[in-house]
Protein backbone atom coordinates (compact mmCIF):
# COMPACT_ATOMS: atom_id res chain seq x y z
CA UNK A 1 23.20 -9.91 15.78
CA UNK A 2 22.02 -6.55 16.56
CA UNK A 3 18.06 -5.91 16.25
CA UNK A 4 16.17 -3.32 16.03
CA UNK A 5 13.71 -2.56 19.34
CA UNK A 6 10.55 -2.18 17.85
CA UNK A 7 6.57 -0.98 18.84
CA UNK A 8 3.75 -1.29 17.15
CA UNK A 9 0.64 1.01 18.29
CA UNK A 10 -2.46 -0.55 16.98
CA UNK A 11 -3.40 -4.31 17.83
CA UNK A 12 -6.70 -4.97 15.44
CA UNK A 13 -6.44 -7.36 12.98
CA UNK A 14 -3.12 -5.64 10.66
CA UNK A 15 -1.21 -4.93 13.92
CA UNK A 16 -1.17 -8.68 15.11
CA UNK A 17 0.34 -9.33 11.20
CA UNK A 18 3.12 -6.94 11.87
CA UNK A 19 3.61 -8.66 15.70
CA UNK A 20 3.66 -12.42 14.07
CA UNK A 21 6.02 -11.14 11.48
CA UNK A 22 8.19 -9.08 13.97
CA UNK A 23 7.97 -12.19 16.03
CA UNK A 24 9.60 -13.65 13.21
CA UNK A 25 11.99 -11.82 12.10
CA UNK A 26 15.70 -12.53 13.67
CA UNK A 27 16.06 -8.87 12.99
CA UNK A 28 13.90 -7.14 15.60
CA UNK A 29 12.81 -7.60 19.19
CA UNK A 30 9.16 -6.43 20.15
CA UNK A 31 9.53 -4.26 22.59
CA UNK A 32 6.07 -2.73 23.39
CA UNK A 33 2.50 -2.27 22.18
CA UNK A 34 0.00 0.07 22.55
CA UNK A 35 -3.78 0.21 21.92
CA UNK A 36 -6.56 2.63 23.28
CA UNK A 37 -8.56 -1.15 23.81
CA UNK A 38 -7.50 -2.40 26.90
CA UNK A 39 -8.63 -5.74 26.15
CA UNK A 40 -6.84 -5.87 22.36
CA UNK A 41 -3.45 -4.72 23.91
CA UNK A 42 -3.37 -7.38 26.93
CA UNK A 43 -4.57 -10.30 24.45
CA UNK A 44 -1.61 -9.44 22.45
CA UNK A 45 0.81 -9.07 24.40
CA UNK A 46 0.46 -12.02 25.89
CA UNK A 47 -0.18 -13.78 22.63
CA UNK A 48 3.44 -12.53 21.25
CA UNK A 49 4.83 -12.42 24.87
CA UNK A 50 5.81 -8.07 25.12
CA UNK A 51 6.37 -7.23 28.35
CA UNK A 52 6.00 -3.17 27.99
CA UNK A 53 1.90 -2.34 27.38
CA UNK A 54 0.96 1.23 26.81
CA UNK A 55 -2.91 2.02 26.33
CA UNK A 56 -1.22 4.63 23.87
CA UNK A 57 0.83 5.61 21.16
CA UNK A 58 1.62 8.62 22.95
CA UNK A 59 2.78 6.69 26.00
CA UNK A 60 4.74 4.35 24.28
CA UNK A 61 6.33 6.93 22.34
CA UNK A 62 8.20 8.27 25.80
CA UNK A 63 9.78 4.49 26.11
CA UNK A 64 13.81 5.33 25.46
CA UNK A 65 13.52 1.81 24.74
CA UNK A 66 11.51 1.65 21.66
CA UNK A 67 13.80 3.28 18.87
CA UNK A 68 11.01 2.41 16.04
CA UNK A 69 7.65 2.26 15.51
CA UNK A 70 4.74 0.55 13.29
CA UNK A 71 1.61 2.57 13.16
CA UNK A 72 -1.39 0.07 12.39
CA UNK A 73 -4.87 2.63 12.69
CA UNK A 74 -6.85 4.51 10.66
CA UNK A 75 -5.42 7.10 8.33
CA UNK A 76 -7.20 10.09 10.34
CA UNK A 77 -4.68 9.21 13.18
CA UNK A 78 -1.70 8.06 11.81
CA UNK A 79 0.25 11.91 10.62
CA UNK A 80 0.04 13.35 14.00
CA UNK A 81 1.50 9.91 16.23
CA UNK A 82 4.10 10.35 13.16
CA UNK A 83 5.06 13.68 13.99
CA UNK A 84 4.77 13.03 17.68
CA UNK A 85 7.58 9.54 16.92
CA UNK A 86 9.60 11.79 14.85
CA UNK A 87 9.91 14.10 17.39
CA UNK A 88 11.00 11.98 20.18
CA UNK A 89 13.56 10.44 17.63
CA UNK A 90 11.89 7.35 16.63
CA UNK A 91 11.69 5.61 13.18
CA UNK A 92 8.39 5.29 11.25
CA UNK A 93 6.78 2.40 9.11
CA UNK A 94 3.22 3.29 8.43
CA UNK A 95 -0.01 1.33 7.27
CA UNK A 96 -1.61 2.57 4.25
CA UNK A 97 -2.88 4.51 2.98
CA UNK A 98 0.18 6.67 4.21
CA UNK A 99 -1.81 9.98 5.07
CA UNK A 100 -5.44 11.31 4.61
CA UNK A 101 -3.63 13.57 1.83
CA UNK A 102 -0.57 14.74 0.11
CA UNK A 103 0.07 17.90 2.48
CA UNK A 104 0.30 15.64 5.51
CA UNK A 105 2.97 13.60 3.66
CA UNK A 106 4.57 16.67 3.24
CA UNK A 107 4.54 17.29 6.81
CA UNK A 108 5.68 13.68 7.67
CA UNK A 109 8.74 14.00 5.34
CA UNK A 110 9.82 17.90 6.36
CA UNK A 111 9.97 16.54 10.31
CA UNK A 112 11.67 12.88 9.14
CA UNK A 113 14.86 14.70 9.00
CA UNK A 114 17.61 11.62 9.15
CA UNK A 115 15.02 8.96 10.39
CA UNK A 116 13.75 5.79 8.86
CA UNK A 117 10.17 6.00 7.58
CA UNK A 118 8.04 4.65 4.46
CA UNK A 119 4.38 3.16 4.06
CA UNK A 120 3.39 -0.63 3.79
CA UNK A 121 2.18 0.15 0.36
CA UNK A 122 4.91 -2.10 -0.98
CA UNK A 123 3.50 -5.32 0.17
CA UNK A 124 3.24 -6.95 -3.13
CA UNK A 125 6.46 -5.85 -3.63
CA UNK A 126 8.31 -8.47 -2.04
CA UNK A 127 6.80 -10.97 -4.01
CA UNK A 128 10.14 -12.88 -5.71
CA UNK A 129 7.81 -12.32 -9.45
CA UNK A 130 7.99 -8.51 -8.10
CA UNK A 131 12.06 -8.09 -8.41
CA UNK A 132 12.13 -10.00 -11.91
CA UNK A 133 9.61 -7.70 -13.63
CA UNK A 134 11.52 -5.04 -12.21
CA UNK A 135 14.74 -5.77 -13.43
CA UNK A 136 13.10 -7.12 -16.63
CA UNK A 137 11.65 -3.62 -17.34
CA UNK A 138 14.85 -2.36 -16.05
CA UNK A 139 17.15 -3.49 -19.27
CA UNK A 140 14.33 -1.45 -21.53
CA UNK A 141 13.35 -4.90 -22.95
CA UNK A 142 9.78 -3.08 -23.45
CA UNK A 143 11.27 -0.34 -25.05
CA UNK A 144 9.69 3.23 -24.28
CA UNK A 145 6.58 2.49 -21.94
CA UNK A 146 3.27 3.37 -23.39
CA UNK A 147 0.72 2.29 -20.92
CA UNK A 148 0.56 0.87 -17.47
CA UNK A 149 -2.22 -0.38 -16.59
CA UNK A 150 -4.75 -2.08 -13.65
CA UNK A 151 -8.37 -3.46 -13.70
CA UNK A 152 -9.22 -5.22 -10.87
CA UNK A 153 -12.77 -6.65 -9.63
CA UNK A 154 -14.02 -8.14 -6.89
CA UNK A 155 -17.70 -9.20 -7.44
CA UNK A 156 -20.69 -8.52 -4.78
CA UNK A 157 -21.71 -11.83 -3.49
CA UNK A 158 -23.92 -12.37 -0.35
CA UNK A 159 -24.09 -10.35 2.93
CA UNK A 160 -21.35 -10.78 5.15
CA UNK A 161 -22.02 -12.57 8.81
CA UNK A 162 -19.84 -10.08 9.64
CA UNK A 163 -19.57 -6.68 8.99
CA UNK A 164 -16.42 -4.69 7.51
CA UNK A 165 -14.72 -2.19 10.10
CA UNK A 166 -16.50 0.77 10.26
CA UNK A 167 -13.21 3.04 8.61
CA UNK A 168 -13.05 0.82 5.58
CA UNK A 169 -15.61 3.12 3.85
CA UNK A 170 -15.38 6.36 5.67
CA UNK A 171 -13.49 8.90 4.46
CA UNK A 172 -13.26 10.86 7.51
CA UNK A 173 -11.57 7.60 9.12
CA UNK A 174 -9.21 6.67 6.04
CA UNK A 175 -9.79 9.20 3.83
CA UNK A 176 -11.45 7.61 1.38
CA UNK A 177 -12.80 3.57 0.01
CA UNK A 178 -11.32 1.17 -2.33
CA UNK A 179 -9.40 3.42 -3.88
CA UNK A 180 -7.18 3.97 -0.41
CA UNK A 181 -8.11 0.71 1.09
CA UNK A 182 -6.19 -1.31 -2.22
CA UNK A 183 -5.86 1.56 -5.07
CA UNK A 184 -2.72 2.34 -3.34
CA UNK A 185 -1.09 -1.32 -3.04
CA UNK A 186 -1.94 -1.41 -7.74
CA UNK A 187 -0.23 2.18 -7.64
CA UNK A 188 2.55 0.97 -5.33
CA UNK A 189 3.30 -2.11 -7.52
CA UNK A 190 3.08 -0.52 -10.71
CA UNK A 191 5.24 2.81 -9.98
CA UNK A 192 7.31 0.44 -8.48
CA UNK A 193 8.23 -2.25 -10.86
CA UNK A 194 8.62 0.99 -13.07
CA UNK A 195 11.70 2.03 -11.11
CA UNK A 196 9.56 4.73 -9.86
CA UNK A 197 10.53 6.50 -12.93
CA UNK A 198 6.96 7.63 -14.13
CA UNK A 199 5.82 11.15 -13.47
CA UNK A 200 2.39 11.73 -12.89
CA UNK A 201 1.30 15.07 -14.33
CA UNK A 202 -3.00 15.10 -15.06
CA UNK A 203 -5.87 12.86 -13.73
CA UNK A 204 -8.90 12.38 -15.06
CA UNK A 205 -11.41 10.03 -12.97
CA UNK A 206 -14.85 9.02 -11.47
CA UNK A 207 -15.43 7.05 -8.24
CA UNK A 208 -18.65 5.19 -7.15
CA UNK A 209 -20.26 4.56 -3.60
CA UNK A 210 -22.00 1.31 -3.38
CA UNK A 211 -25.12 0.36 -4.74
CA UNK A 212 -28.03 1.01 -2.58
CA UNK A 213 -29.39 -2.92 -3.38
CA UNK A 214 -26.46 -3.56 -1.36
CA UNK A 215 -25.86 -0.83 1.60
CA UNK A 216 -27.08 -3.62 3.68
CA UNK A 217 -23.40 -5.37 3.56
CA UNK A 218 -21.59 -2.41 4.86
CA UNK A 219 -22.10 -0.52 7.90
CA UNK A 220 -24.40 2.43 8.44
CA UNK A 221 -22.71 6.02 7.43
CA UNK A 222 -20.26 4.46 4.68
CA UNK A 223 -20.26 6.53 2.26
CA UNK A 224 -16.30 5.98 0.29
CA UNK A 225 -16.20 4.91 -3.02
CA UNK A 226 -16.68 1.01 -4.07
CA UNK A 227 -15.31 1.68 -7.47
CA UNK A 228 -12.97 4.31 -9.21
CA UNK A 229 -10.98 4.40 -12.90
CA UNK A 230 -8.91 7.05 -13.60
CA UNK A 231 -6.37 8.21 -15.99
CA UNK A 232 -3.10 9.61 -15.35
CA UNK A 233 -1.26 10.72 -18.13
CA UNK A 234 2.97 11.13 -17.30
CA UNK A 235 5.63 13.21 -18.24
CA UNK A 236 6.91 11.37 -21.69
CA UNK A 237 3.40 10.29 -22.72
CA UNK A 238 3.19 7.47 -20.68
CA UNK A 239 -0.45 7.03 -19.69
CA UNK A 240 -1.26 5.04 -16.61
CA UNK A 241 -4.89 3.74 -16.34
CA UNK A 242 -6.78 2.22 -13.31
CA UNK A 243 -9.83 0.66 -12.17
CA UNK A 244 -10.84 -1.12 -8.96
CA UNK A 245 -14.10 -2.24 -7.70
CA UNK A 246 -15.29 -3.92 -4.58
CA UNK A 247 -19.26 -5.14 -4.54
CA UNK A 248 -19.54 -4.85 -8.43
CA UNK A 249 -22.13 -5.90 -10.95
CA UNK A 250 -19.46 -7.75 -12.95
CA UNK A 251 -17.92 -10.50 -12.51
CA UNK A 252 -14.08 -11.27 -10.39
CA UNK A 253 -11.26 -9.61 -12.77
CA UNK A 254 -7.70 -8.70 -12.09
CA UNK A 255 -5.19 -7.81 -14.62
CA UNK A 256 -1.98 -5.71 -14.46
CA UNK A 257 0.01 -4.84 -17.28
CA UNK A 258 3.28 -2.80 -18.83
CA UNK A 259 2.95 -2.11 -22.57
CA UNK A 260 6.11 -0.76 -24.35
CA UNK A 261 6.70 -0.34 -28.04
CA UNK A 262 8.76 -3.01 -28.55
CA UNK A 263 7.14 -5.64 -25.53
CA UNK A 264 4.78 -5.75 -22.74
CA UNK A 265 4.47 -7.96 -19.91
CA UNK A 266 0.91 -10.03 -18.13
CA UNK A 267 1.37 -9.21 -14.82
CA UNK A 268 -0.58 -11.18 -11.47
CA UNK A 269 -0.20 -8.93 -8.50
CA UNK A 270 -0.56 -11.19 -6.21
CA UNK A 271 -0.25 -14.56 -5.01
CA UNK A 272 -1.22 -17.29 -6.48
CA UNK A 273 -0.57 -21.09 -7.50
CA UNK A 274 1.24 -21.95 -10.65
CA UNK A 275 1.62 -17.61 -11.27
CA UNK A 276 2.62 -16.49 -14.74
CA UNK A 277 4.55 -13.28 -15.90
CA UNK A 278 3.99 -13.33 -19.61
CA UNK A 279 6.47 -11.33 -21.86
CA UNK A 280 4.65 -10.59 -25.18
CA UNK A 281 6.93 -8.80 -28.25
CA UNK A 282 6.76 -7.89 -31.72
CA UNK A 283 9.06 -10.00 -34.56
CA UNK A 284 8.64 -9.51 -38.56
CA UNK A 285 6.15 -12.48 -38.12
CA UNK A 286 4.10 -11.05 -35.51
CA UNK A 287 3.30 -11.30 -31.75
CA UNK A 288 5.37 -13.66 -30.01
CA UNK A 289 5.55 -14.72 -25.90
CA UNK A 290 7.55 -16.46 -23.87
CA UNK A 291 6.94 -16.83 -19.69
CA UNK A 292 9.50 -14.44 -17.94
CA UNK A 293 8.40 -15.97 -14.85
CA UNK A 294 6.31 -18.75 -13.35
CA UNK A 295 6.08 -20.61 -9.80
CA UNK A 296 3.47 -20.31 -6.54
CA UNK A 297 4.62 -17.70 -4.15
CA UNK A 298 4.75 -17.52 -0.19
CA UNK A 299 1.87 -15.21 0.46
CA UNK A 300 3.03 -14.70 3.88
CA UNK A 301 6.15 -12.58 2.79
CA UNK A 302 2.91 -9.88 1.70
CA UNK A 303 2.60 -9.35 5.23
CA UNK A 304 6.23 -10.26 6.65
CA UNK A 305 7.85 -7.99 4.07
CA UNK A 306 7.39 -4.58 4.93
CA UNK A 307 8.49 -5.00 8.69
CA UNK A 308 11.35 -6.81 7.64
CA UNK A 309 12.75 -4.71 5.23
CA UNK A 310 11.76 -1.74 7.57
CA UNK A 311 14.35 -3.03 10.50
CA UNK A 312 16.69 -3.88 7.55
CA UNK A 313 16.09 -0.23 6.46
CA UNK A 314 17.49 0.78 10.23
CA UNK A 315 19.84 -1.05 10.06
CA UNK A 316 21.67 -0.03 6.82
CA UNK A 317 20.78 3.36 7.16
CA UNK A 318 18.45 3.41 4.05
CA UNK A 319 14.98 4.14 3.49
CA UNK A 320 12.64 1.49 2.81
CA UNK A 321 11.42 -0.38 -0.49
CA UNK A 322 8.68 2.70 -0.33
CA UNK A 323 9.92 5.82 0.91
CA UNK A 324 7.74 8.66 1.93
CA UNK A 325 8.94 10.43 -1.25
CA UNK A 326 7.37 7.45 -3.04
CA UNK A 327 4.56 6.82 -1.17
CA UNK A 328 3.67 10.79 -1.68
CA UNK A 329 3.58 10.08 -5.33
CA UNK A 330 0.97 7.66 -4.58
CA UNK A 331 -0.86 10.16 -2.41
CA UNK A 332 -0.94 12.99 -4.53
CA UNK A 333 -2.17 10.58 -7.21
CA UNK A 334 -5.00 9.39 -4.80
CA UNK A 335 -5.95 13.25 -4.23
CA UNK A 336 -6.17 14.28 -7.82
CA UNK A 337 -8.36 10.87 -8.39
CA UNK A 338 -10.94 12.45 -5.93
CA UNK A 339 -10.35 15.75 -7.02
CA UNK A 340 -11.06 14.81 -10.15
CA UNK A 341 -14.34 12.89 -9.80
CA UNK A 342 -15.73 16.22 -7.47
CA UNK A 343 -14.86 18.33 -10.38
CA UNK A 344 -15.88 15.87 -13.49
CA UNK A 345 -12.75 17.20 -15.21
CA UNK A 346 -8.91 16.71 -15.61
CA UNK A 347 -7.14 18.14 -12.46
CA UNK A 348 -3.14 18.41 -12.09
CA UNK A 349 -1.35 16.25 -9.87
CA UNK A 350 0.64 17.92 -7.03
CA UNK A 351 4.05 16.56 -6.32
């Protein structure tokens, strides 16, 4: 079986994910990794047994050998090692968010050309719940969608022993907090299991930093949003609304949903044990339901699925399950979100 002769630059905690699922997968061979930490590039190479180390991207870039590449850093890093992999004719999967902002997506997608590239925004997207809701919505079962919708809340509980990475809440780093840390994996998921065919057109949000009775649980100089909501209202009417929050006064929340005018559909995200998909739709008699889907899922395919389908991608000579085209939708979402909340007023969305 021919595989696909992959490196992954980055070997913190999301790059060893991609190397045990490349490890994995019968579809690729791992052939190099690179990391500016000499230490985190040796222990991983020997962990997943690569024989070509490169204390860059850069470096292992020049490697004929390597024909794609999975770039696992910070956002502020990620569009220029793109460009540099594009250039040497290299394939491109990319951790999220997918850019610091919509013009570098741009860029990334004008120097593709005929490469392979998308973001690992899709991860909950490979969830077997994922495809059903997506087909289901697919017949026009719900009839014309009215609103698509997010809320998910993760409540603050006690200091961590250890503290988050220093990029999770710096903007310079990853260009922005919660919003581009997980905002993009509800956008992802919902845009998706739309068939992508929602068109964002005006954004109206606010974002929050953290509390200051709890700036001890993060590290100095973050200063990214804990919270955001926003509303994005789509060609058609369609109105998408979303809220995240990470060290909130309220209590643990997270619901997803797709409200047509004749149905709508519960929706988990991700994971869990005994997982529902509720369908909920109007008779003469009233609101009825019936479970469209229910079973426990395999969390790992979260993390095996977007390097998987990214060397299937190569291989078929297809994008991936989110294209740069799609993951700039997301972007330029993101950037009107904090446009928005700068402004205190509705700003346009720039596809």
């Amino acid at each position: 079986m021919e595989r696909v002769r992959l490196g992954i630059a980055g070997c913190g905690v999301i790059g060893k994910m991609h190397l045990a699922a490349a490890a994995q997968s019968p579809l690729i061979e791992i052939a190099a990794v690179a990391d500016l930490r000499p230490d985190a590039v040796r222990e991983a190479a020997q962990r997943f047994k690569v024989g070509a180390v490169y204390p860059s991207a850069s470096e292992m870039f020049e490697d004929r050998r390597v024909e794609a590449v999975v770039l696992a850093m910070p956002a502020c890093w990620r569009t220029e090692l793109a460009l540099q992999a594009f250039a040497r004719g290299k394939h491109v999967l990319t951790e999220k968010p997918v850019a610091m902002n919509a013009d570098e997506v741009r860029r990334m997608i004008e120097a593709r050309g005929d490469l392979v590239s998308g973001c690992c925004s899709s991860r909950f997207r490979f969830l077997p719940s994922s495809q059903t809701v997506a087909d289901f919505i697919a017949t026009g079962a719900l009839g014309g969608l009215r609103v698509v919708r997010c809320r998910a809340m993760s409540a603050a509980g006690p200091k961590p022993e250890t503290m988050p990475p220093p990029w999770r809440l710096n903007k310079s780093l990853n260009a922005g907090g919660i919003l581009t840390n997980w905002g993009c994996y509800d956008m992802d998921y919902l845009l998706g299991i739309a068939g992508w065919s929602l068109r964002p057109r005006r954004v109206l949000a606010q974002t929050w930093s953290i509390p200051p009775q709890l700036r001890s649980h993060v590290p100095p100089g973050s200063e990214a949003d804990t919270h955001f909501a926003g509303i994005v209202l789509c060609d058609g009417g369609t109105v998408i609304t979303l809220e995240r929050g990470e060290y909130a006064a309220a209590g643990a929340d997270g619901q997803w949903q797709v409200i047509g005018d004749k149905g709508s559909l519960q929706l988990t995200m991700g994971p869990a044990a005994g997982k529902k998909i509720v369908h909920q739709y109007t008779t003469e008699q009233g609101l009825a339901s019936d479970t469209l889907w229910e079973g426990t899922e395999d969390a790992g395919l979260v993390h095996s699925g977007p390097v998987q389908d990214f060397a299937a991608a190569i291989l078929e000579g297809r994008q991936p399950k989110t294209s740069l085209e799609q993951a700039l939708v997301i972007q330029a979402i993101t950037d009107a979100v904090y446009a928005s909340a700068e402004q205190g007023d509705a700003v346009e969305v720039r596809l």
